[in-house]
PDB file of N, CA and C in Angstrom:
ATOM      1  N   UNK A   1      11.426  10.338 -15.643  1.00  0.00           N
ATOM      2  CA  UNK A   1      10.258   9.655 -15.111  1.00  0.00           C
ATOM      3  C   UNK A   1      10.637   8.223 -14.770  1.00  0.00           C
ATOM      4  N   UNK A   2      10.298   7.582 -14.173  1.00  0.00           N
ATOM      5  CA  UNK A   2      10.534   6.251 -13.179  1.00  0.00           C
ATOM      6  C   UNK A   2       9.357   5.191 -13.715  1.00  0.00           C
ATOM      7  N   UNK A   3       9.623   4.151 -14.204  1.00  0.00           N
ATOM      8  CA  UNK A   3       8.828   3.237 -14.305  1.00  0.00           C
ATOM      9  C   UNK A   3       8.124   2.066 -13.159  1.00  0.00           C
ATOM     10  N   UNK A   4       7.258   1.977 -13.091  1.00  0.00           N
ATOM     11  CA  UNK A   4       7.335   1.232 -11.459  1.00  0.00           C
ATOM     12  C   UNK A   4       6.512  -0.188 -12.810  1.00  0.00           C
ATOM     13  N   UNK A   5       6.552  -1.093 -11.579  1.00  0.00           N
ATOM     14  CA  UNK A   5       7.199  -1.270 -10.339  1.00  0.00           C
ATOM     15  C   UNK A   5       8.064  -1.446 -10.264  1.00  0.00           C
ATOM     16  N   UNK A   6       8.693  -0.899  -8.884  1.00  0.00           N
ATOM     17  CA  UNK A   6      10.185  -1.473  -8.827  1.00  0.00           C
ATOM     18  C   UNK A   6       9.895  -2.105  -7.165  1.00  0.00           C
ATOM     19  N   UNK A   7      11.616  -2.932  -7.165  1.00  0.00           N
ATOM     20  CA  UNK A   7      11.408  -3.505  -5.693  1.00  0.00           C
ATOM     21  C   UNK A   7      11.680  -2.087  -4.472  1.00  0.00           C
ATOM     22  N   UNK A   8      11.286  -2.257  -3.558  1.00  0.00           N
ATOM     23  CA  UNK A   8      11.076  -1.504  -2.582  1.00  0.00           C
ATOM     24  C   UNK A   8      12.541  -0.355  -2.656  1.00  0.00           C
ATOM     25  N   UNK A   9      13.237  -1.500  -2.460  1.00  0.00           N
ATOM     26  CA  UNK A   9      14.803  -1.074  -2.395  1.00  0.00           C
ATOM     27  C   UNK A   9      15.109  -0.429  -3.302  1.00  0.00           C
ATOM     28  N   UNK A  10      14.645  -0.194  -4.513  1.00  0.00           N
ATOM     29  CA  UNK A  10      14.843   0.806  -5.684  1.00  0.00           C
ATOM     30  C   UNK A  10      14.459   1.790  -5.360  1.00  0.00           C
ATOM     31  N   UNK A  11      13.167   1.347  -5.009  1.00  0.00           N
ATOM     32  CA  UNK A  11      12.459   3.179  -4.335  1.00  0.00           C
ATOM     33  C   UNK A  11      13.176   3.606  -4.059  1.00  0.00           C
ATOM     34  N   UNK A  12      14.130   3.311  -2.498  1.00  0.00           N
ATOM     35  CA  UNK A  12      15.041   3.875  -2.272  1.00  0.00           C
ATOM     36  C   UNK A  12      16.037   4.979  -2.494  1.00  0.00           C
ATOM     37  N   UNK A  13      16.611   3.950  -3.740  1.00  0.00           N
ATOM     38  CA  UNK A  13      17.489   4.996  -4.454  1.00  0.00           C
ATOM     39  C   UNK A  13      17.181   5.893  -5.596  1.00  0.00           C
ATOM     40  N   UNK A  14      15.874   5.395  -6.147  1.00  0.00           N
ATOM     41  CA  UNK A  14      15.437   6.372  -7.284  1.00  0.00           C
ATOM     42  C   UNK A  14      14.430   7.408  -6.602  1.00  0.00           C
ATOM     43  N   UNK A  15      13.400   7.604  -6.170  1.00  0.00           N
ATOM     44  CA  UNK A  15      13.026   8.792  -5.338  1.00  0.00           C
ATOM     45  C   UNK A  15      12.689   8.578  -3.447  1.00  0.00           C
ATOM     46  N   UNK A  16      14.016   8.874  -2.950  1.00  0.00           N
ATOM     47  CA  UNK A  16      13.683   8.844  -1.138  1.00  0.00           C
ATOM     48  C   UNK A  16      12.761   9.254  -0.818  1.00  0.00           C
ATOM     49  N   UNK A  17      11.923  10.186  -1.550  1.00  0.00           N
ATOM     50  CA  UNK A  17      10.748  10.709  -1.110  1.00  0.00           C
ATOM     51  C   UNK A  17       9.514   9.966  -0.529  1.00  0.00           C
ATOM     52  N   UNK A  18       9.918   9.757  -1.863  1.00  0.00           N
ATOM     53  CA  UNK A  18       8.009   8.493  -1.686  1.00  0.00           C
ATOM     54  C   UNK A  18       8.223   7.317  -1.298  1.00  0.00           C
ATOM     55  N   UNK A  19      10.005   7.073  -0.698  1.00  0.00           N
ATOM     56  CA  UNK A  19      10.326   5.522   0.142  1.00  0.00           C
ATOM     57  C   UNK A  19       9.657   5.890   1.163  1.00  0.00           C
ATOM     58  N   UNK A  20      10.165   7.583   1.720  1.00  0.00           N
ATOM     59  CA  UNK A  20      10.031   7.706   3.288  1.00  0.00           C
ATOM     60  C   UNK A  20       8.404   7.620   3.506  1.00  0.00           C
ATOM     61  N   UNK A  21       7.687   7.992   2.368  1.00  0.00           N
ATOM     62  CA  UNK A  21       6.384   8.000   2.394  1.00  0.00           C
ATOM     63  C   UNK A  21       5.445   6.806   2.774  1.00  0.00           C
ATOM     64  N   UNK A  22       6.416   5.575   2.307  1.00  0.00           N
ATOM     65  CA  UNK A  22       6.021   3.932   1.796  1.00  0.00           C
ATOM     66  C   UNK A  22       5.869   3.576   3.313  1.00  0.00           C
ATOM     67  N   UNK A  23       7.503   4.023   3.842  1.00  0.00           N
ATOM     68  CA  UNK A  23       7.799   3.786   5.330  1.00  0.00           C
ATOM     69  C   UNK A  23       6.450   4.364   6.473  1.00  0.00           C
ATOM     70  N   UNK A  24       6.638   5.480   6.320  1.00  0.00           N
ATOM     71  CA  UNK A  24       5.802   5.825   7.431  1.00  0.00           C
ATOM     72  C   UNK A  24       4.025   4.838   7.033  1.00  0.00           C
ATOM     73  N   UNK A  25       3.263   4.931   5.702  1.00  0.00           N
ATOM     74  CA  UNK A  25       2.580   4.423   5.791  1.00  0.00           C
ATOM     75  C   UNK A  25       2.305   2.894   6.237  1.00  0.00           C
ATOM     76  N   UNK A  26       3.331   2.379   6.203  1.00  0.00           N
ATOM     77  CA  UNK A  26       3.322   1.090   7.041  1.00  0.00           C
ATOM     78  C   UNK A  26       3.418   0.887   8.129  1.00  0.00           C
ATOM     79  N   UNK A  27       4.332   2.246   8.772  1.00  0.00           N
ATOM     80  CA  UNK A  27       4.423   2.196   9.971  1.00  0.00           C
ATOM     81  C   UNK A  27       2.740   2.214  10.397  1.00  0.00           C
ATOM     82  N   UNK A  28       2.151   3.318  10.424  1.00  0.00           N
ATOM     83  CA  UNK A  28       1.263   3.275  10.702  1.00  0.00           C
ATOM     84  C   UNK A  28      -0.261   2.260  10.437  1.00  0.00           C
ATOM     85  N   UNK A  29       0.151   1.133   8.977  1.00  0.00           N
ATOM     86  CA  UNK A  29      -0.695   0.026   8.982  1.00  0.00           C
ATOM     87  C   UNK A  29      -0.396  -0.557  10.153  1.00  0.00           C
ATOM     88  N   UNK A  30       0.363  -0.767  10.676  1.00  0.00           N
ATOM     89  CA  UNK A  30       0.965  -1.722  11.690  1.00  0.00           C
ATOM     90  C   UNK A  30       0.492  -1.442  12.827  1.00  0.00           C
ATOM     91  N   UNK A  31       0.448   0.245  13.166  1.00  0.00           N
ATOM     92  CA  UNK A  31      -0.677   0.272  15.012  1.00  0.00           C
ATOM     93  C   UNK A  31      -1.878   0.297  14.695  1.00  0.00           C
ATOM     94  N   UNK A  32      -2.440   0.490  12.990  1.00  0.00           N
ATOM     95  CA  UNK A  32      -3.903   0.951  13.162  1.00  0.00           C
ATOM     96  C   UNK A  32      -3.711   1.208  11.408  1.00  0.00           C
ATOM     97  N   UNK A  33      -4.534  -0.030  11.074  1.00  0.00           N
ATOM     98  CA  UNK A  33      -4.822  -0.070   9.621  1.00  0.00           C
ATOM     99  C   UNK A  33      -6.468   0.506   9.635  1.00  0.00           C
ATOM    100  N   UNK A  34      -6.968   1.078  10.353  1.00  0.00           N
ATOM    101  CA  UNK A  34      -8.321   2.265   9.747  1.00  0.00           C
ATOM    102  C   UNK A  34      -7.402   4.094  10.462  1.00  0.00           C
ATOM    103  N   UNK A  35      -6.114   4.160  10.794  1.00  0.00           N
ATOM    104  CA  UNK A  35      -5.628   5.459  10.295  1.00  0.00           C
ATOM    105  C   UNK A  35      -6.314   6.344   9.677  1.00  0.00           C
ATOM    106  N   UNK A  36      -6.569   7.515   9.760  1.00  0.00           N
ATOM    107  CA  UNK A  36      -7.993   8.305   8.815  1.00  0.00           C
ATOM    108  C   UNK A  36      -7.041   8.573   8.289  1.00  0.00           C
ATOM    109  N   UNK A  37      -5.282   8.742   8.174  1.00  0.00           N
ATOM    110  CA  UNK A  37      -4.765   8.859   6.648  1.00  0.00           C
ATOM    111  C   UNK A  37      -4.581   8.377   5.957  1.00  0.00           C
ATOM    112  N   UNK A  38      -4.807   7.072   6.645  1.00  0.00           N
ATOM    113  CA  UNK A  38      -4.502   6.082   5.354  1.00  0.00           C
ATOM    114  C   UNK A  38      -5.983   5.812   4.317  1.00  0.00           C
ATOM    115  N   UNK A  39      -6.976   6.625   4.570  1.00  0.00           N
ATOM    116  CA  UNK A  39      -8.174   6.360   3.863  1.00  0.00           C
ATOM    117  C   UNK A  39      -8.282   5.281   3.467  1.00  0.00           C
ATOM    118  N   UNK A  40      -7.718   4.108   4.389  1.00  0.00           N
ATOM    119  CA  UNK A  40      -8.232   2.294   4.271  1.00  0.00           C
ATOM    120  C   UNK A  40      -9.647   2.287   3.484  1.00  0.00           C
ATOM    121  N   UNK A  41      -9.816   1.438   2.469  1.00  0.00           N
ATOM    122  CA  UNK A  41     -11.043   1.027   2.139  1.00  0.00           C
ATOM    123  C   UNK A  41     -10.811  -0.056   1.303  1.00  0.00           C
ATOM    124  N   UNK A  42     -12.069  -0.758   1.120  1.00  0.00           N
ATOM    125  CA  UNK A  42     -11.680  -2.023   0.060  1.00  0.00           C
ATOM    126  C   UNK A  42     -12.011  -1.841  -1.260  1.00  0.00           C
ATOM    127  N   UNK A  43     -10.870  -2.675  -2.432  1.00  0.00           N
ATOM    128  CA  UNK A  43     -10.561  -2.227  -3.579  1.00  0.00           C
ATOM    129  C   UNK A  43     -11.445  -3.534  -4.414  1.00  0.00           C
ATOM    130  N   UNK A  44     -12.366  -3.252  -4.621  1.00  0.00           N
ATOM    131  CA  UNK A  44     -13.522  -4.107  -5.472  1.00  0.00           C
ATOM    132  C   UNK A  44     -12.982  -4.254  -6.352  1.00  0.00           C
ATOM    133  N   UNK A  45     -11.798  -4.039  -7.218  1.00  0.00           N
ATOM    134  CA  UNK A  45     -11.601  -4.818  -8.906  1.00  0.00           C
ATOM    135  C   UNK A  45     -10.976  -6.234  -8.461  1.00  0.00           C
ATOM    136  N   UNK A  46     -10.800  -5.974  -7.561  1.00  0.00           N
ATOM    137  CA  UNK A  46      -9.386  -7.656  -7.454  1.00  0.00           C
ATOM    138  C   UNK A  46      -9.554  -8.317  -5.765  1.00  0.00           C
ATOM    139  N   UNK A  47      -9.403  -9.247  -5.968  1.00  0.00           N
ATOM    140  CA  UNK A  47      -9.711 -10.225  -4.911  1.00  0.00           C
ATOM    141  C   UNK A  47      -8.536 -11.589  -4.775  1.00  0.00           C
ATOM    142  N   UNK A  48      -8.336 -11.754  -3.199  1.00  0.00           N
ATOM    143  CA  UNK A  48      -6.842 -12.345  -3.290  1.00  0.00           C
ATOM    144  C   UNK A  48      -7.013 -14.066  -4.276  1.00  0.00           C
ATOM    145  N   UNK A  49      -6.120 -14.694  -3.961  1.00  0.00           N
ATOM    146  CA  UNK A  49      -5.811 -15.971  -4.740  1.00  0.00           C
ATOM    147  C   UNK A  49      -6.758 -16.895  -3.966  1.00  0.00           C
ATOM    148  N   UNK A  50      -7.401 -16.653  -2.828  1.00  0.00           N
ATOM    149  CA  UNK A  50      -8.699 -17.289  -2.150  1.00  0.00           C
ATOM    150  C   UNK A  50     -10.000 -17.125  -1.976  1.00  0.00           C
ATOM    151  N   UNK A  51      -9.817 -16.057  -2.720  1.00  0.00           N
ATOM    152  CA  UNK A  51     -11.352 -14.829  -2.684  1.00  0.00           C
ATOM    153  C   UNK A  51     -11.581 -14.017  -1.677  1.00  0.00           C
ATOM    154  N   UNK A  52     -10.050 -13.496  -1.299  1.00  0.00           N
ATOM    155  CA  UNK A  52      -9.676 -12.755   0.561  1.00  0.00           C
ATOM    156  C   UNK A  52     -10.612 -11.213  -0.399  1.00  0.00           C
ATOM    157  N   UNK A  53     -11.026 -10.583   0.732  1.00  0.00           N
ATOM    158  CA  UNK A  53     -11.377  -9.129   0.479  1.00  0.00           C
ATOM    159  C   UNK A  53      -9.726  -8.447   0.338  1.00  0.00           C
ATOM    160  N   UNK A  54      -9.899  -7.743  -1.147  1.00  0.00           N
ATOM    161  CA  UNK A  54      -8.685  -6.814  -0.793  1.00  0.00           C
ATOM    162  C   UNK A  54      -8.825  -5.444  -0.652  1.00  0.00           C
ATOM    163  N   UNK A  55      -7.817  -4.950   0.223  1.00  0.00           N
ATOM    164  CA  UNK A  55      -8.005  -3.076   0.534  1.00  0.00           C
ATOM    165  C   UNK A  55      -7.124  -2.354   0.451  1.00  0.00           C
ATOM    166  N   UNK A  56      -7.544  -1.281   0.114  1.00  0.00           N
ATOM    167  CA  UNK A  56      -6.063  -0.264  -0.342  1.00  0.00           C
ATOM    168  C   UNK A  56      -6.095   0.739   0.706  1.00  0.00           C
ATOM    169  N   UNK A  57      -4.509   1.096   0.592  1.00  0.00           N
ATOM    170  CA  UNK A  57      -4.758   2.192   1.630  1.00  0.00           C
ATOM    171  C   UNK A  57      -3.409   2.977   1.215  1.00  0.00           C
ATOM    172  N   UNK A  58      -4.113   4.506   1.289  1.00  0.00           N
ATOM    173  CA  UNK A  58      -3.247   5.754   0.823  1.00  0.00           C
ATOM    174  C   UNK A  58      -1.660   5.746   1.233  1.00  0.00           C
ATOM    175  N   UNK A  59      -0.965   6.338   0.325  1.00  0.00           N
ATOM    176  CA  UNK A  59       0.520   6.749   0.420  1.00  0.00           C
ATOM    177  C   UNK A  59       0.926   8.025   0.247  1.00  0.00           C
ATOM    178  N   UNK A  60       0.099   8.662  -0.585  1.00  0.00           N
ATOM    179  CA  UNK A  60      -0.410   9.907  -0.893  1.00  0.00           C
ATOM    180  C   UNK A  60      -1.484  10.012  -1.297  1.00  0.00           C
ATOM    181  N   UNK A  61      -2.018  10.957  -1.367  1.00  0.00           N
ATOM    182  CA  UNK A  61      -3.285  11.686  -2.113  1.00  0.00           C
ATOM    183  C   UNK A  61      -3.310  12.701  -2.840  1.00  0.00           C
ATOM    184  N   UNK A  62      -3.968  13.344  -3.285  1.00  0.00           N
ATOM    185  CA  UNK A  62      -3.841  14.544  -3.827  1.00  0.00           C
ATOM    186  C   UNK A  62      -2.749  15.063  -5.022  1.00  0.00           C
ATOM    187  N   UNK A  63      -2.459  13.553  -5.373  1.00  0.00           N
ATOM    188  CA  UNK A  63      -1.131  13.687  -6.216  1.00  0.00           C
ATOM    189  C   UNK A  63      -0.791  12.977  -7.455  1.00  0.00           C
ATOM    190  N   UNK A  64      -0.561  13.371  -8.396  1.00  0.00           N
ATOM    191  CA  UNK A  64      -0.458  12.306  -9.521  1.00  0.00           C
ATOM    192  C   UNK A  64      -0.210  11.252  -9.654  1.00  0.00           C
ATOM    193  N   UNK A  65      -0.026  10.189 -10.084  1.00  0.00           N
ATOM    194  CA  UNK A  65       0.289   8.791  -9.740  1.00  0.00           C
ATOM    195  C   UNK A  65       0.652   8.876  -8.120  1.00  0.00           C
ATOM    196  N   UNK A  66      -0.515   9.043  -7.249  1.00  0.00           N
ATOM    197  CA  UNK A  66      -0.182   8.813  -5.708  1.00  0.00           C
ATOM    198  C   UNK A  66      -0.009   7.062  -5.501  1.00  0.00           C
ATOM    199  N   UNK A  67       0.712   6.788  -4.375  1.00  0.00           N
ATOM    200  CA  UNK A  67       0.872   5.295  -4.287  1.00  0.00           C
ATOM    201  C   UNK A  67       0.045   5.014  -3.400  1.00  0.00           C
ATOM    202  N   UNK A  68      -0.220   3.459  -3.413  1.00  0.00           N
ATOM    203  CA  UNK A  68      -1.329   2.783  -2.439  1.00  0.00           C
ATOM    204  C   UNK A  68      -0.570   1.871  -1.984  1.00  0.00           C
ATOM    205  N   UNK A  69      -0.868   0.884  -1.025  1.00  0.00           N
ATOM    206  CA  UNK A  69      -0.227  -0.155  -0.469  1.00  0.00           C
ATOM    207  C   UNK A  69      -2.130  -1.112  -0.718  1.00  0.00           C
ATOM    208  N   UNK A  70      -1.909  -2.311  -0.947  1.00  0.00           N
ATOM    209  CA  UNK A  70      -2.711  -2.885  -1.537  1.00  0.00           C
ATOM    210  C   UNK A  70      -2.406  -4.140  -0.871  1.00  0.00           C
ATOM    211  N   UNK A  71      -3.401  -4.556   0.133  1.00  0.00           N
ATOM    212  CA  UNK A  71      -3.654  -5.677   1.180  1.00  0.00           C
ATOM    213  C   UNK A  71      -4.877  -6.768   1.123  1.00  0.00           C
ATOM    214  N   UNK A  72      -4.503  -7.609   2.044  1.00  0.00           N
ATOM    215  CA  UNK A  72      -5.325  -8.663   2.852  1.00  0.00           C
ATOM    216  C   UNK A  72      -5.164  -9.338   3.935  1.00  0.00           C
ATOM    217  N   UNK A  73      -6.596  -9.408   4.807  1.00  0.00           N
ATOM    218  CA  UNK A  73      -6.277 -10.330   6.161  1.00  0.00           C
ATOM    219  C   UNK A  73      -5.538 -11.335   5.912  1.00  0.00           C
ATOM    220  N   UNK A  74      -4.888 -11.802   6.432  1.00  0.00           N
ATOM    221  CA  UNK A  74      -4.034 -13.328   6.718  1.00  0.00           C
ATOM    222  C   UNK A  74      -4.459 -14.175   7.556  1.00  0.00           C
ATOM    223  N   UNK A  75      -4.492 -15.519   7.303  1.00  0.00           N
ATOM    224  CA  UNK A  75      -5.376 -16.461   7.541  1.00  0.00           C
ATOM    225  C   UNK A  75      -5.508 -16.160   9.935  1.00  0.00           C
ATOM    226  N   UNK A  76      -3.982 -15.214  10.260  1.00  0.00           N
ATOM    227  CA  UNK A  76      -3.790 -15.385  11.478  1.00  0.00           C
ATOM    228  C   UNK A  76      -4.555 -13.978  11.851  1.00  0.00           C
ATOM    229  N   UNK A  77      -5.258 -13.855  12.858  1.00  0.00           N
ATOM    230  CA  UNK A  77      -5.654 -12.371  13.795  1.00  0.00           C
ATOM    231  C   UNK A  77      -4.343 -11.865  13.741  1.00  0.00           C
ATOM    232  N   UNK A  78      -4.304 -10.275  13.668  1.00  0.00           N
ATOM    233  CA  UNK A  78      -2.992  -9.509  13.731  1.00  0.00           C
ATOM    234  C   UNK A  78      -1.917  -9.443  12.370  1.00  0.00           C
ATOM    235  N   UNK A  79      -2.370 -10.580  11.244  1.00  0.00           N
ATOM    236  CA  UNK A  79      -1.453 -10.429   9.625  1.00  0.00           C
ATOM    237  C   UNK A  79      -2.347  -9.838   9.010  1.00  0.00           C
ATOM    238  N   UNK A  80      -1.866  -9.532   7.776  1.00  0.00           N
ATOM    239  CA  UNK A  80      -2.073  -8.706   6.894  1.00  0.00           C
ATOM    240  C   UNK A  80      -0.630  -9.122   5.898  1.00  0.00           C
ATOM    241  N   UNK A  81      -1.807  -9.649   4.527  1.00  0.00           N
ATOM    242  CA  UNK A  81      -0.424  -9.987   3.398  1.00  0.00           C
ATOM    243  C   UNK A  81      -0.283  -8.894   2.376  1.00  0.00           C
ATOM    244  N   UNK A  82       0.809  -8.015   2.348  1.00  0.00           N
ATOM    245  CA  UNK A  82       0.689  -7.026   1.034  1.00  0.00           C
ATOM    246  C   UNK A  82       1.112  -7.315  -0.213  1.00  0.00           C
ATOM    247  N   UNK A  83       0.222  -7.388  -0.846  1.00  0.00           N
ATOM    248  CA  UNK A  83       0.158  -7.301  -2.562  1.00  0.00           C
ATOM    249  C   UNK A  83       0.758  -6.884  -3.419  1.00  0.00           C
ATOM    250  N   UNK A  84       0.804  -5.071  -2.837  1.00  0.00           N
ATOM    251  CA  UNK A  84       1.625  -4.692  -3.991  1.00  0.00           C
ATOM    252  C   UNK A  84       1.449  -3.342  -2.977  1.00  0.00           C
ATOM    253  N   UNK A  85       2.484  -2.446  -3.230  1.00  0.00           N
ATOM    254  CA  UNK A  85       3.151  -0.836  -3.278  1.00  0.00           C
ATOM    255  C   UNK A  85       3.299  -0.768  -4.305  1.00  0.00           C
ATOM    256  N   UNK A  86       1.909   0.418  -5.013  1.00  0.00           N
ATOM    257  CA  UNK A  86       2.211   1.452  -6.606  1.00  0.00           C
ATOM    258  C   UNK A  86       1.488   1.966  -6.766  1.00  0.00           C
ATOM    259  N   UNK A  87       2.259   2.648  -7.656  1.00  0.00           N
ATOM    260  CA  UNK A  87       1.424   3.873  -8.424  1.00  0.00           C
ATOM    261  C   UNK A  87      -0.654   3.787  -8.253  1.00  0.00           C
ATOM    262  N   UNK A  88      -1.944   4.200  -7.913  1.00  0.00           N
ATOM    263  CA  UNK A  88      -3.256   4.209  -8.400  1.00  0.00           C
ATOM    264  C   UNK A  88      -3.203   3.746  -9.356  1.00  0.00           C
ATOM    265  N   UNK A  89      -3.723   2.648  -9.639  1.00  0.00           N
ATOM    266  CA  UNK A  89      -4.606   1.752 -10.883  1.00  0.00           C
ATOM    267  C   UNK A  89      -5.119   3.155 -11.879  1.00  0.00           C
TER     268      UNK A  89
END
């Protein structure tokens, strides 16, 4: 079993699976962060270091410790600062 977090680059080498998973879901934040796979929505326990709305959005589903990618707007149109890649809270 794998302890997270780890840095991205660990993913890597400890399961490629859920890197390639990390990958594509970003790919796709990047043309279109409301993706209906990424089941984008905002994550009401936590709020950024400014009081930014934060939102999570799927890596998997349907899966035991599935991963999220865990965001916020950036002060510019077109950013988005990520928080964190892990495991569901």
């Amino acid at each position: 079993m794998t302890n997270y977090p780890l840095p991205i680059t660990s993913l890597q080498e400890t399961d490629s699976n859920k890197y390639q998973k990390v990958l594509k879901t970003l790919g796709l934040m990047e043309t279109n962060l409301r993706h209906p796979s990424l089941n984008t929505h905002k994550y009401e326990s936590l709020s950024g270091s400014n009081g930014e709305e934060i939102f999570e959005a799927d890596v998997e589903n349907k899966t035991p410790g599935a991963f999220r990618v865990f965001w916020y707007y950036g002060s510019e149109q077109g950013v988005i600062t990520i928080l964190a890649i892990t495991p569901h809270p």
